[in-house]
Protein backbone atom coordinates (compact mmCIF):
# COMPACT_ATOMS: atom_id res chain seq x y z
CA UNK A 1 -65.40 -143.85 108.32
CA UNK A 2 -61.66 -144.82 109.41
CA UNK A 3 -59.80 -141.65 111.11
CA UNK A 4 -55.93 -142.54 110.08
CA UNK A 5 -52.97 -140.53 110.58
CA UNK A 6 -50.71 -140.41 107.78
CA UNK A 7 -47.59 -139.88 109.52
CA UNK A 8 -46.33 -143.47 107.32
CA UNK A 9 -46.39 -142.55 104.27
CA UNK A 10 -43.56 -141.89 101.82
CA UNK A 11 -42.63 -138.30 100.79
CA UNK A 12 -44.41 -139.26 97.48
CA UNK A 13 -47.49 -139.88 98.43
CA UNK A 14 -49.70 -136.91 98.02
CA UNK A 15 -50.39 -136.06 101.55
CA UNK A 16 -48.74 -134.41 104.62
CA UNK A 17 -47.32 -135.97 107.04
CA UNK A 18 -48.95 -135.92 110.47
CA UNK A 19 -52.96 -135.12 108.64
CA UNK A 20 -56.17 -136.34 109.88
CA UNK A 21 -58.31 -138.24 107.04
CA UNK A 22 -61.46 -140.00 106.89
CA UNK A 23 -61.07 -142.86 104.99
CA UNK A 24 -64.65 -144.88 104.02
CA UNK A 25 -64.84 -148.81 104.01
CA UNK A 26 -64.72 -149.05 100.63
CA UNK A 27 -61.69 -146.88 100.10
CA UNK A 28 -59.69 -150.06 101.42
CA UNK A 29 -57.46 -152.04 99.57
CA UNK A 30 -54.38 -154.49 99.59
CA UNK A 31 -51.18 -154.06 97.51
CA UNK A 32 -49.07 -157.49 97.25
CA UNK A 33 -45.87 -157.06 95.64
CA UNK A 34 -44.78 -160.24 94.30
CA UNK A 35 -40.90 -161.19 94.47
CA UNK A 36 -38.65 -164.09 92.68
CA UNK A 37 -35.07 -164.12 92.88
CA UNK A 38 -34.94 -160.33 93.49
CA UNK A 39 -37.13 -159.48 91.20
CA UNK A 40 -40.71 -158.22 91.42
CA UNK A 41 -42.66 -159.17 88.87
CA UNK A 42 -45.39 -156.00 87.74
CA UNK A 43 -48.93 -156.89 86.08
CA UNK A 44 -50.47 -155.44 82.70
CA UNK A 45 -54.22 -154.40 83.15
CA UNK A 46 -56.32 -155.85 80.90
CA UNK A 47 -59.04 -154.17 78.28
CA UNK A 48 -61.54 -156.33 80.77
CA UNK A 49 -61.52 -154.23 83.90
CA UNK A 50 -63.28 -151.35 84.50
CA UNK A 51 -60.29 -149.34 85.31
CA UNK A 52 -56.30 -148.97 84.56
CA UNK A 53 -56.89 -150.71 81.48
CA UNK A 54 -53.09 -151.24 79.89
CA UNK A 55 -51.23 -149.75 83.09
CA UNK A 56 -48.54 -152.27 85.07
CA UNK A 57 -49.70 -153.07 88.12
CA UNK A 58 -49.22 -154.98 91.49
CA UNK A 59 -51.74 -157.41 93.10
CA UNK A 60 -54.58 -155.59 94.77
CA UNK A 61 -57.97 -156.02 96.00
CA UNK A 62 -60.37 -154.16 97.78
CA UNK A 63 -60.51 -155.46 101.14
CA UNK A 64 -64.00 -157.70 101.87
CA UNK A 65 -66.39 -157.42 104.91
CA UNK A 66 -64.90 -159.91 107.57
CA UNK A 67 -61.65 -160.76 106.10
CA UNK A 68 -58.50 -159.40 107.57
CA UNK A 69 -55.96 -157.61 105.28
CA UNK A 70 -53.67 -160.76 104.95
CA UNK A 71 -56.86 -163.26 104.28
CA UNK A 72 -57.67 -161.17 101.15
CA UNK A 73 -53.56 -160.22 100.51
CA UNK A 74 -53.64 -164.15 100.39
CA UNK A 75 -57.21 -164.76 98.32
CA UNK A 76 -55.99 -161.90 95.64
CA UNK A 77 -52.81 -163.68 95.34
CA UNK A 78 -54.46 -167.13 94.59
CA UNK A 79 -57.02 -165.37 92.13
CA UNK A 80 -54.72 -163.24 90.35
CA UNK A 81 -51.22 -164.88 89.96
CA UNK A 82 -52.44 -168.92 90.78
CA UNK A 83 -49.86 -168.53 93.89
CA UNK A 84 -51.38 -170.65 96.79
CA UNK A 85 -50.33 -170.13 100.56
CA UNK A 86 -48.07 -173.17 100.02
CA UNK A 87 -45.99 -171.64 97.12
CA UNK A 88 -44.73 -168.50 99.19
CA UNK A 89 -41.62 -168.90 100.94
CA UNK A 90 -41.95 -166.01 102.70
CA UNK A 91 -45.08 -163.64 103.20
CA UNK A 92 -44.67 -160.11 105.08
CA UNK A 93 -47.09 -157.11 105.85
CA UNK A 94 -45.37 -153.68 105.43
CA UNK A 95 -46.72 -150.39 106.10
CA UNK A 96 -50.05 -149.13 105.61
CA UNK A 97 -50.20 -146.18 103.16
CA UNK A 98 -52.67 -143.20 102.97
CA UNK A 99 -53.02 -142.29 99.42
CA UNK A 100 -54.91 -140.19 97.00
CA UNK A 101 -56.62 -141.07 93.63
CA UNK A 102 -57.06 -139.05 90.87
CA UNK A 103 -59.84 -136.49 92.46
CA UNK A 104 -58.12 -136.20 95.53
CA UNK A 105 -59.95 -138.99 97.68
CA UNK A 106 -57.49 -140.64 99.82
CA UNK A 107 -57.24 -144.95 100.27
CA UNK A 108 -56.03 -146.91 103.01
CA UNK A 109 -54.03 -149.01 101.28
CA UNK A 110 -52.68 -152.52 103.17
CA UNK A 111 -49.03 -153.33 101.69
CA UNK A 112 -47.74 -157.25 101.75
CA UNK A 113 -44.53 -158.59 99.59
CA UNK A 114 -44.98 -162.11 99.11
CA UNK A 115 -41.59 -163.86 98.08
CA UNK A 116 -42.02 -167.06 95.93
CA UNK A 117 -39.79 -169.86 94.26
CA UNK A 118 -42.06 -170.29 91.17
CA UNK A 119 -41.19 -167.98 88.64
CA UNK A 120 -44.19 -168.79 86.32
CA UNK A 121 -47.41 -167.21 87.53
CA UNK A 122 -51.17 -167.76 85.72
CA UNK A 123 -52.79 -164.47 85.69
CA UNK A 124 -56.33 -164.33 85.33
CA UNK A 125 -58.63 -162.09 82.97
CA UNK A 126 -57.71 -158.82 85.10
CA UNK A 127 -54.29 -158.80 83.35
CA UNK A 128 -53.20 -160.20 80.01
CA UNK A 129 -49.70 -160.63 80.90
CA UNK A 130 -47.05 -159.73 83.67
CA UNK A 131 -43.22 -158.83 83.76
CA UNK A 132 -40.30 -159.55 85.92
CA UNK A 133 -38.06 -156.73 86.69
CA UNK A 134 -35.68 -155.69 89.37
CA UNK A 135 -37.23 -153.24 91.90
CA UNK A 136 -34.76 -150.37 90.57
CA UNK A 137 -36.05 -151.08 86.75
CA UNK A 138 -39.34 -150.94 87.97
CA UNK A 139 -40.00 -147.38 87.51
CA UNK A 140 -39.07 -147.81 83.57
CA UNK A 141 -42.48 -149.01 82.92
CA UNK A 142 -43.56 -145.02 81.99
CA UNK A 143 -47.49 -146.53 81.64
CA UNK A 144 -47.94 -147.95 85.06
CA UNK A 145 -50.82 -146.94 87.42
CA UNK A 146 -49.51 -143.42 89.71
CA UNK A 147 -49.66 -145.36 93.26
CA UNK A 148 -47.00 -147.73 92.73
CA UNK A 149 -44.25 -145.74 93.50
CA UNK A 150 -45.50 -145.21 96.93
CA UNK A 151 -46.13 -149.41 97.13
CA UNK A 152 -42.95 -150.24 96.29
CA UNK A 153 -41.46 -147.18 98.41
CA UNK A 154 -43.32 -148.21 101.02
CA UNK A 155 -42.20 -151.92 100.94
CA UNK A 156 -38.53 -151.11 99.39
CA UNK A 157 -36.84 -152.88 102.61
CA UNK A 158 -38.44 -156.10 102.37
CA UNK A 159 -37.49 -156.31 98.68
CA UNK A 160 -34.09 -155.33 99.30
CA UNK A 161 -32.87 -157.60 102.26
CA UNK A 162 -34.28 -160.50 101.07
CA UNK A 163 -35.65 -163.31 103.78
CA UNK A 164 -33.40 -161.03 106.82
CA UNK A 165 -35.85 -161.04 109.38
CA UNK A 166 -38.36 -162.58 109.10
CA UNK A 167 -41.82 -161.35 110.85
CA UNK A 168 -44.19 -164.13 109.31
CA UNK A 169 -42.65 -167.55 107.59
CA UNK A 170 -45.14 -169.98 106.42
CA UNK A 171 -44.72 -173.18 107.06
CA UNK A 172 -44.32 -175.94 104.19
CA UNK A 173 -45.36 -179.60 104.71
């Protein structure tokens, strides 16, 4: 178990500021919100996964033995979207979030916006299609999964300014 204060997260999020949880290993996850041209573009669950089926969506992973949040951030974006390291013009970790599912159970959940010039994306058989939107439309989509509110709350600044100041730039060849 992970003892995390949840002091960070957003008014939204379903806990108090300032409170002790336990979080287990496999509560642990990674949220990459994908951005092009100020928009974000959100994900449709498919009928193939074993939950959220139908609900818009950002990237997200659980978080695997040995890899660090941005390693999988990184791996989830490659598997999900076809975006490779390469393609991202700018890659950023925001906030980590503390919140609950729908029993209660609270997640640690990693937040990344990855900012890209390609504005077509290949999704793979966890969604059957995705939509570009600007961050203040995104909360239109009435069928998308509870948490993502907090996500994009959580990583609202990076969206908003653009490349500003940078904390990690990757480097193109």
């Amino acid at each position: 178990m992970r003892k995390i204060i949840t002091g960070t997260n957003p008014p939204n999020s379903g806990l108090a500021l300032d409170e002790a949880v336990d979080i287990p290993p496999e509560h642990t996850v990674i949220a990459v919100i994908v951005q092009w041209r100020g928009r974000i573009a959100l994900f449709r669950r498919s009928r193939r996964t074993g939950h959220d089926r139908g609900l818009w969506h950002c990237i997200t992973g659980f978080l695997e033995a040995g890899a660090t949040p941005e390693q999988q951030a990184l791996e989830e974006l490659r598997e999900e979207t076809g975006l490779l390291e390469r393609d991202l013009l700018d890659f950023r970790q925001g906030p980590d979030l503390v919140v609950p599912d729908g029993s209660g159970n609270p997640w640690l959940v990693h937040t990344f916006t990855a900012l890209t010039a390609k504005r077509r994306l290949r999704v793979n058989w966890e969604h059957d299609s995705y939509r570009w939107t600007t961050p203040s439309k995104a909360r239109r989509f009435s069928n998308r999964v509870p948490w993502l509110d907090n996500v994009l709350d959580a990583t609202s600044t990076l969206q908003h300014t653009g490349l500003g100041r940078q904390r990690h730039r990757k480097q193109r060849d």
